[in-house]
PDB file of N, CA and C in Angstrom:
ATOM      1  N   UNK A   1      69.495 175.706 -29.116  1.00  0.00           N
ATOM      2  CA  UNK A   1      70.217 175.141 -28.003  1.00  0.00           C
ATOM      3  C   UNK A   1      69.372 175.278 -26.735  1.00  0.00           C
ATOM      4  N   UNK A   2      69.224 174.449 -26.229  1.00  0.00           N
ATOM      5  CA  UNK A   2      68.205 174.137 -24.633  1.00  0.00           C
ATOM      6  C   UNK A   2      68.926 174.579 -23.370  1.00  0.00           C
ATOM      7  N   UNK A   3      68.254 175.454 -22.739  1.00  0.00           N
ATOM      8  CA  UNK A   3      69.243 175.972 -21.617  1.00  0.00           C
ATOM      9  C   UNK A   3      69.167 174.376 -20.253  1.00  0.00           C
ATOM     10  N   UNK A   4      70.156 174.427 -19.658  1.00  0.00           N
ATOM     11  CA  UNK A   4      70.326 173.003 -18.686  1.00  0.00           C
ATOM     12  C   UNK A   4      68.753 173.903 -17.561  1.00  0.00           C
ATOM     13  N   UNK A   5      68.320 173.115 -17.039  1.00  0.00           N
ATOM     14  CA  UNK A   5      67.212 173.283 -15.692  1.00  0.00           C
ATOM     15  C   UNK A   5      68.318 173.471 -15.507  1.00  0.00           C
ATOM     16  N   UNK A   6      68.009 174.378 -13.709  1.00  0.00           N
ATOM     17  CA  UNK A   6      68.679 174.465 -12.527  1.00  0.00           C
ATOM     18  C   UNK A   6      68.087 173.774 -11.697  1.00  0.00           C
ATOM     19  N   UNK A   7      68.337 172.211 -10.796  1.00  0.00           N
ATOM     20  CA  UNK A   7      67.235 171.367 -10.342  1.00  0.00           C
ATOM     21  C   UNK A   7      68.727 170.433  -9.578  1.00  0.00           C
ATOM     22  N   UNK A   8      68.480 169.403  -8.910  1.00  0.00           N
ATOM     23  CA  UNK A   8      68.766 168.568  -8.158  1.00  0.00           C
ATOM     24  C   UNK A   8      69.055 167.532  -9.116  1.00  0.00           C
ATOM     25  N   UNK A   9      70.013 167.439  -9.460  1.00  0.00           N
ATOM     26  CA  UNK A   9      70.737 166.174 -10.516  1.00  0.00           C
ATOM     27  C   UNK A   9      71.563 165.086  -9.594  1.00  0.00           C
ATOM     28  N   UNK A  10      71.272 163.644  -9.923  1.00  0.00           N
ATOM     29  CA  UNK A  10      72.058 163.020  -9.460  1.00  0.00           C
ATOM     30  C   UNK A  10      73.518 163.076 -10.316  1.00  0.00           C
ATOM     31  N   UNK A  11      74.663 162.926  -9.386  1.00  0.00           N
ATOM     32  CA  UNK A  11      75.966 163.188 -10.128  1.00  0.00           C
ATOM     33  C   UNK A  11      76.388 162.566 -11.123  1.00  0.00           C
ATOM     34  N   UNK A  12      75.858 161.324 -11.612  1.00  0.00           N
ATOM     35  CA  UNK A  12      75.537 160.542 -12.642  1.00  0.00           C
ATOM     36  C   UNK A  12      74.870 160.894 -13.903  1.00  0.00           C
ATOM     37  N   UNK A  13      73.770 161.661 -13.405  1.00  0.00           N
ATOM     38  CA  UNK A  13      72.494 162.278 -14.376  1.00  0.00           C
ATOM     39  C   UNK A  13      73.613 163.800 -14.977  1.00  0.00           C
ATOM     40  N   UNK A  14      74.083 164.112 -13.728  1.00  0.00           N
ATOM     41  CA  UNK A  14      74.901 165.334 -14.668  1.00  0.00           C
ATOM     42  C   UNK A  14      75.650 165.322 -15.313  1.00  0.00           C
ATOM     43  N   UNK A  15      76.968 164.277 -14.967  1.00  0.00           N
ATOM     44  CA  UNK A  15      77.890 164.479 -15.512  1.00  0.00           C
ATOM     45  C   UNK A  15      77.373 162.967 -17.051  1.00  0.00           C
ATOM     46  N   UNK A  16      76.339 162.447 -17.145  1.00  0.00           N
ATOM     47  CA  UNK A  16      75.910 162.141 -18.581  1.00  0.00           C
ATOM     48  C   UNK A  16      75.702 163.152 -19.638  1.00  0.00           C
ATOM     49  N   UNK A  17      75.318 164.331 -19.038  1.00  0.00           N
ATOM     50  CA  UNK A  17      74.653 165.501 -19.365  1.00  0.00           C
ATOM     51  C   UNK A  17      76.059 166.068 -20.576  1.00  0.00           C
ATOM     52  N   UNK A  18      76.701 166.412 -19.487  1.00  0.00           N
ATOM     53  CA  UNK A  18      78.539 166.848 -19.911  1.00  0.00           C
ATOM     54  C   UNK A  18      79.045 165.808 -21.010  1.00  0.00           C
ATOM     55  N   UNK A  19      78.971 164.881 -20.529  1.00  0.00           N
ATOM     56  CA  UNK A  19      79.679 163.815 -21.404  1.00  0.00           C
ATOM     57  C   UNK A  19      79.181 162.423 -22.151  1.00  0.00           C
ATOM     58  N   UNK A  20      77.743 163.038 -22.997  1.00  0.00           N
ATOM     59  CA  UNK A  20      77.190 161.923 -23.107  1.00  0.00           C
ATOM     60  C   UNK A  20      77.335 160.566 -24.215  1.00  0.00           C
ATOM     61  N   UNK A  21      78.385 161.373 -24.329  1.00  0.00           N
ATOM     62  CA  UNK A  21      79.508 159.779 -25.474  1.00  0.00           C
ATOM     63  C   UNK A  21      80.049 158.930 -24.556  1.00  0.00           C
ATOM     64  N   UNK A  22      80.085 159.186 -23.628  1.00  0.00           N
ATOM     65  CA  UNK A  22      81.244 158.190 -22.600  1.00  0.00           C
ATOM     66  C   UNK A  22      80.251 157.079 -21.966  1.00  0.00           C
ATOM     67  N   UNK A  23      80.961 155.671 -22.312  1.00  0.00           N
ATOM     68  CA  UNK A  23      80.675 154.457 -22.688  1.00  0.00           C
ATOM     69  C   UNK A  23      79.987 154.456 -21.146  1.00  0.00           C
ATOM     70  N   UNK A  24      80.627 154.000 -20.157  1.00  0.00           N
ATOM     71  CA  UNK A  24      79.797 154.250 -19.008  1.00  0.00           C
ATOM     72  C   UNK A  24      79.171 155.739 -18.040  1.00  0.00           C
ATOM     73  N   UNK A  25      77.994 155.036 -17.036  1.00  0.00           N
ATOM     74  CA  UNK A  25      78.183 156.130 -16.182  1.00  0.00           C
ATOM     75  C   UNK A  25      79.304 156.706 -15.338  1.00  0.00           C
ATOM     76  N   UNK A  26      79.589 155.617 -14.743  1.00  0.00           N
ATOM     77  CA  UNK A  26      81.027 155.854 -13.971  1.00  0.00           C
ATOM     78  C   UNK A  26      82.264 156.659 -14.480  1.00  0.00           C
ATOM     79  N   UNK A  27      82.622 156.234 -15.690  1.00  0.00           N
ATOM     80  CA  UNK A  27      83.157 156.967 -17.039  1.00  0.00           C
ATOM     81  C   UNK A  27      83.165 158.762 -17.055  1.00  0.00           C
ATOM     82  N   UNK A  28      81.822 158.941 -17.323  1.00  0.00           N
ATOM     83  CA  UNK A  28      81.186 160.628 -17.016  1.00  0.00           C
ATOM     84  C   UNK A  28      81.025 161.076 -15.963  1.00  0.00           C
ATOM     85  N   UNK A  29      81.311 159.752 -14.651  1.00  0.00           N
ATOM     86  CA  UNK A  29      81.449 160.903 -13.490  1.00  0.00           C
ATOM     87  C   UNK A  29      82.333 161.081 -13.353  1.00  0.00           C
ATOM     88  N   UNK A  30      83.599 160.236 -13.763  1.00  0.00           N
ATOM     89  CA  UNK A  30      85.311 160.273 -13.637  1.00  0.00           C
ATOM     90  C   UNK A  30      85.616 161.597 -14.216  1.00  0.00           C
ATOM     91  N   UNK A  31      85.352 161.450 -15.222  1.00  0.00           N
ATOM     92  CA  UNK A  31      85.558 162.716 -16.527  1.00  0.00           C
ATOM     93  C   UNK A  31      85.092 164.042 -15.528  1.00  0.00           C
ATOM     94  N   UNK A  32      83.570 164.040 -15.050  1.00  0.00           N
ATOM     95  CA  UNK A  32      83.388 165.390 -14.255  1.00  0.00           C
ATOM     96  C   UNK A  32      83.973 165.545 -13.207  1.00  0.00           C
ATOM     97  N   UNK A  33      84.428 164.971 -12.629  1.00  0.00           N
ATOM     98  CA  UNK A  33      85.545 165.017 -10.974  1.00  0.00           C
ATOM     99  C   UNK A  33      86.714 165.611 -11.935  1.00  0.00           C
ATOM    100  N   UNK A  34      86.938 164.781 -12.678  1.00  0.00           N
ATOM    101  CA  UNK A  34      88.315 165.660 -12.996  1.00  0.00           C
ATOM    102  C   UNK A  34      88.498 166.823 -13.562  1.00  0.00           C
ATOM    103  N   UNK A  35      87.301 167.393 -14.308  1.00  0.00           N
ATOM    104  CA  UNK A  35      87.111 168.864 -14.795  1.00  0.00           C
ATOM    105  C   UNK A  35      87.067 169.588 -13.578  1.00  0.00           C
ATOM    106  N   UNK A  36      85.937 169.170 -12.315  1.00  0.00           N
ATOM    107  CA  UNK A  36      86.011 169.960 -11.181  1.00  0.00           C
ATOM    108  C   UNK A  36      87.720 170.130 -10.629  1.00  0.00           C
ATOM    109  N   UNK A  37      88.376 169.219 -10.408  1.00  0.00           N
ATOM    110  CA  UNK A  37      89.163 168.763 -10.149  1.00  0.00           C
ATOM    111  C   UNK A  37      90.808 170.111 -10.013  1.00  0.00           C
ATOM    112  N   UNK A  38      90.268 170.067 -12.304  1.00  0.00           N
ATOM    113  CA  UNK A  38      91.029 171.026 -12.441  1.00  0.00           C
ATOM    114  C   UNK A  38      90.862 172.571 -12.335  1.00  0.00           C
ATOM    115  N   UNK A  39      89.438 172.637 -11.919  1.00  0.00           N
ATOM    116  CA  UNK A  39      89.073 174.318 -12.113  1.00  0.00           C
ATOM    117  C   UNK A  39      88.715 174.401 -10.369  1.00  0.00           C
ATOM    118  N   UNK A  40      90.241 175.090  -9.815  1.00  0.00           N
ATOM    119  CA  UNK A  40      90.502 175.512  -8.632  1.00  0.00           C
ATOM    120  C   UNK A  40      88.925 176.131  -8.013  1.00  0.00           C
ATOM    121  N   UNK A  41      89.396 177.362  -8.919  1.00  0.00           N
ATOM    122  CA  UNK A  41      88.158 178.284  -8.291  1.00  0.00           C
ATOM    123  C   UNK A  41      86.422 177.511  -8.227  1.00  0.00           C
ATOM    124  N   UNK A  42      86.078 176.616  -8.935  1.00  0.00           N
ATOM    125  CA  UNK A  42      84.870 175.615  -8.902  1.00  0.00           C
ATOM    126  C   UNK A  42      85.248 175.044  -7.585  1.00  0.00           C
ATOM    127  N   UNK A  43      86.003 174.455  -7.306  1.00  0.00           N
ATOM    128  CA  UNK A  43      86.286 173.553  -6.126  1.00  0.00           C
ATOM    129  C   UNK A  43      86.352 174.414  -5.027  1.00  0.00           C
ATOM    130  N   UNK A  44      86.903 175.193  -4.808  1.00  0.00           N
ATOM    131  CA  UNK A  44      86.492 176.210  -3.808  1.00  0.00           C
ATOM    132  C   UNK A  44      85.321 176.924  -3.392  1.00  0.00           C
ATOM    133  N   UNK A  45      84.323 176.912  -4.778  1.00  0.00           N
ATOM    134  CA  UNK A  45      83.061 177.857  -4.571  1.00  0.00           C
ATOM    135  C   UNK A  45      81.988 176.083  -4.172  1.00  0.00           C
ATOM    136  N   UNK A  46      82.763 175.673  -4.406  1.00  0.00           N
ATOM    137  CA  UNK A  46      81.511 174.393  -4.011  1.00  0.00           C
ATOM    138  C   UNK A  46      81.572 173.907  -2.613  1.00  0.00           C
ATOM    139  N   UNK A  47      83.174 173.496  -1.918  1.00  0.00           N
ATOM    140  CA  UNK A  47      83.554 173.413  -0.775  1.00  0.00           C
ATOM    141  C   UNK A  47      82.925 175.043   0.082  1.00  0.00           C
ATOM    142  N   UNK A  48      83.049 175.974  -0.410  1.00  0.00           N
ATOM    143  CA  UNK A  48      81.862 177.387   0.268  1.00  0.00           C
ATOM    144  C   UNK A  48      80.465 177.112   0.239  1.00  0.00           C
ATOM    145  N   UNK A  49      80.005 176.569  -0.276  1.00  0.00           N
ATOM    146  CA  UNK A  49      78.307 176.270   0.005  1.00  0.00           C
ATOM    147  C   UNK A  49      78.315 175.206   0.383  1.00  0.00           C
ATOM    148  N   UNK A  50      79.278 174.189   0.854  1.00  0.00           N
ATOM    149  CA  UNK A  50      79.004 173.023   2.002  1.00  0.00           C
ATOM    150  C   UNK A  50      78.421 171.731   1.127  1.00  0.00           C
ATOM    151  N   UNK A  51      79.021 171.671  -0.137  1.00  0.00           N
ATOM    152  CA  UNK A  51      78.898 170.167  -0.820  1.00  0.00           C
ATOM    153  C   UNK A  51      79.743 169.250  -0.110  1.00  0.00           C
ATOM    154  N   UNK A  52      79.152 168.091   0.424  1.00  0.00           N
ATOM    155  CA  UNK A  52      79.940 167.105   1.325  1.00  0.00           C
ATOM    156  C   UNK A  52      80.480 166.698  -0.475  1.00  0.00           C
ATOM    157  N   UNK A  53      81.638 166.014   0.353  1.00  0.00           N
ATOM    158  CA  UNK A  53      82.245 164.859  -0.737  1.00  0.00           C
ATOM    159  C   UNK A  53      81.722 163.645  -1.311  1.00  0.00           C
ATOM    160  N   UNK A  54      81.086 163.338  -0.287  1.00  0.00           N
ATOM    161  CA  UNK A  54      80.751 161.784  -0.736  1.00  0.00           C
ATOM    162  C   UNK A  54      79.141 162.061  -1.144  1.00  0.00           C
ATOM    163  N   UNK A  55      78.492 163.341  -1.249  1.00  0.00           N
ATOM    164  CA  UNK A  55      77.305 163.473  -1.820  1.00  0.00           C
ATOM    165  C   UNK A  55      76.412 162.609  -3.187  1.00  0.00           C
ATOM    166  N   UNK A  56      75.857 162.166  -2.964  1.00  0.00           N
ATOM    167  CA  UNK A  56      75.207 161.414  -4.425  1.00  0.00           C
ATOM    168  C   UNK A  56      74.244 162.462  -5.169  1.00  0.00           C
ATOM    169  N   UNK A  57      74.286 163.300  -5.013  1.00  0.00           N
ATOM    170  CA  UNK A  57      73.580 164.401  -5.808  1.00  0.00           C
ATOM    171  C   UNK A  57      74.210 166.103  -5.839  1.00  0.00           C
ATOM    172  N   UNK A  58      73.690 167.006  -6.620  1.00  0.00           N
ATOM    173  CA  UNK A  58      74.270 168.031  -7.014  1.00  0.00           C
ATOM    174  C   UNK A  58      72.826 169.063  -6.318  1.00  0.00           C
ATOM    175  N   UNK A  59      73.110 169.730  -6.016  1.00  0.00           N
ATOM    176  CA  UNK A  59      71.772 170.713  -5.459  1.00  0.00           C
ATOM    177  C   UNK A  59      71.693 171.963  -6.556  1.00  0.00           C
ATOM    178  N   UNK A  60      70.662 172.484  -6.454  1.00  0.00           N
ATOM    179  CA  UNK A  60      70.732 173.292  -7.372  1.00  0.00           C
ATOM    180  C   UNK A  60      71.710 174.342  -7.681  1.00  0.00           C
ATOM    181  N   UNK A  61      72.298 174.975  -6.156  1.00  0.00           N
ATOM    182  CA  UNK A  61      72.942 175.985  -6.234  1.00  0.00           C
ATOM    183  C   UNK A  61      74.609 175.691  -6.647  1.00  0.00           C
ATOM    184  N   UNK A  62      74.811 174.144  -5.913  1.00  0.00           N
ATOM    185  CA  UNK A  62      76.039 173.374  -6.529  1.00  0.00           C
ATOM    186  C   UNK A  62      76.086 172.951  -8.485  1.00  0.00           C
ATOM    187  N   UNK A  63      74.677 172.666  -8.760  1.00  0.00           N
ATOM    188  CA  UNK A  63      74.342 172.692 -10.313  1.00  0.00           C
ATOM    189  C   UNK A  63      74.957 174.131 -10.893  1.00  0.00           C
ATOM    190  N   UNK A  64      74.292 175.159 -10.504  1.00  0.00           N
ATOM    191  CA  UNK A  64      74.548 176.801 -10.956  1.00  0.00           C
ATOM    192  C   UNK A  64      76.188 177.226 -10.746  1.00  0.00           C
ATOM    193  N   UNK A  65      76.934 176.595  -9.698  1.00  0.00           N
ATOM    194  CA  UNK A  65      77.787 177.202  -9.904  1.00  0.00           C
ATOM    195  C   UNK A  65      78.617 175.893 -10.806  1.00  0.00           C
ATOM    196  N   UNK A  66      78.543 175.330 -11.114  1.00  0.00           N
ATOM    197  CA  UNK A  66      79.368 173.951 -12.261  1.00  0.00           C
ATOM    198  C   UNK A  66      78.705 174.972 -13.889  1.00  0.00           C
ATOM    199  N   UNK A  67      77.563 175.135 -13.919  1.00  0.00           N
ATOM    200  CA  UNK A  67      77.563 175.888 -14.996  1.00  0.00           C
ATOM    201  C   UNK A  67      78.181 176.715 -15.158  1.00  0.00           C
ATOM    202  N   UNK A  68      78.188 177.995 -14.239  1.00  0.00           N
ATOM    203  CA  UNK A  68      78.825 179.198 -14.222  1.00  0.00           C
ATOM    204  C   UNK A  68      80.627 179.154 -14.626  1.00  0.00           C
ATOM    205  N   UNK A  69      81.051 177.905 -13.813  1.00  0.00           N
ATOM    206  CA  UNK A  69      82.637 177.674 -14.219  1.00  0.00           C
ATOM    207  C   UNK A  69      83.048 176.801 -15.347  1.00  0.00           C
ATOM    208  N   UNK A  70      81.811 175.769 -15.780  1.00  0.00           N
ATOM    209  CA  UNK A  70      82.213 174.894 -16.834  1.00  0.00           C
ATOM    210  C   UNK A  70      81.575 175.163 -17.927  1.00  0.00           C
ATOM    211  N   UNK A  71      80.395 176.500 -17.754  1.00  0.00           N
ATOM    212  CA  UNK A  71      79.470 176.023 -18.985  1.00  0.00           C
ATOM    213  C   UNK A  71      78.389 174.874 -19.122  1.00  0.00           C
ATOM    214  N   UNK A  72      77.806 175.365 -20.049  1.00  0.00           N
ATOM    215  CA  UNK A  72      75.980 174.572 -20.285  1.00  0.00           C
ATOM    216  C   UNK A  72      76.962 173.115 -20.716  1.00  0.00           C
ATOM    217  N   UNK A  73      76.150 171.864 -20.655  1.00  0.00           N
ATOM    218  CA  UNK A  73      76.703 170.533 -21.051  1.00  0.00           C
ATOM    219  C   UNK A  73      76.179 170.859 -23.038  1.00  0.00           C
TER     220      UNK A  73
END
């Protein structure tokens, strides 16, 4: 099993990562908003390190903590 990089993913590139059966991209980013969505404490530790909303990418430290609460893809 391949550990994920910790690196600058576009939110697209990640959440393919998570969900890479799902027919579109848009699809796997829906799917990852809504996992964030449901895991309170993720959404809080991400809104604490200052992820804007409308961001088109994941930074590394926003990458590390989606692992830490969701697990490797």
């Amino acid at each position: 099993m391949k550990t994920l990089e910790i690196r600058i993913y576009g939110k697209s590139e990640l959440a393919r990562l998570y969900f890479p059966k799902t027919k579109t991209k848009k699809g796997a980013l829906n799917n990852l908003k809504f996992w964030i969505r449901l895991n309170i404490d993720l959404q809080n530790a991400l809104i604490a390190c200052g992820m804007p909303k409308r961001a088109q990418r994941y930074f590394p430290e926003e990458v590390a903590l989606i692992v830490y609460y969701l697990g490797e893809p």
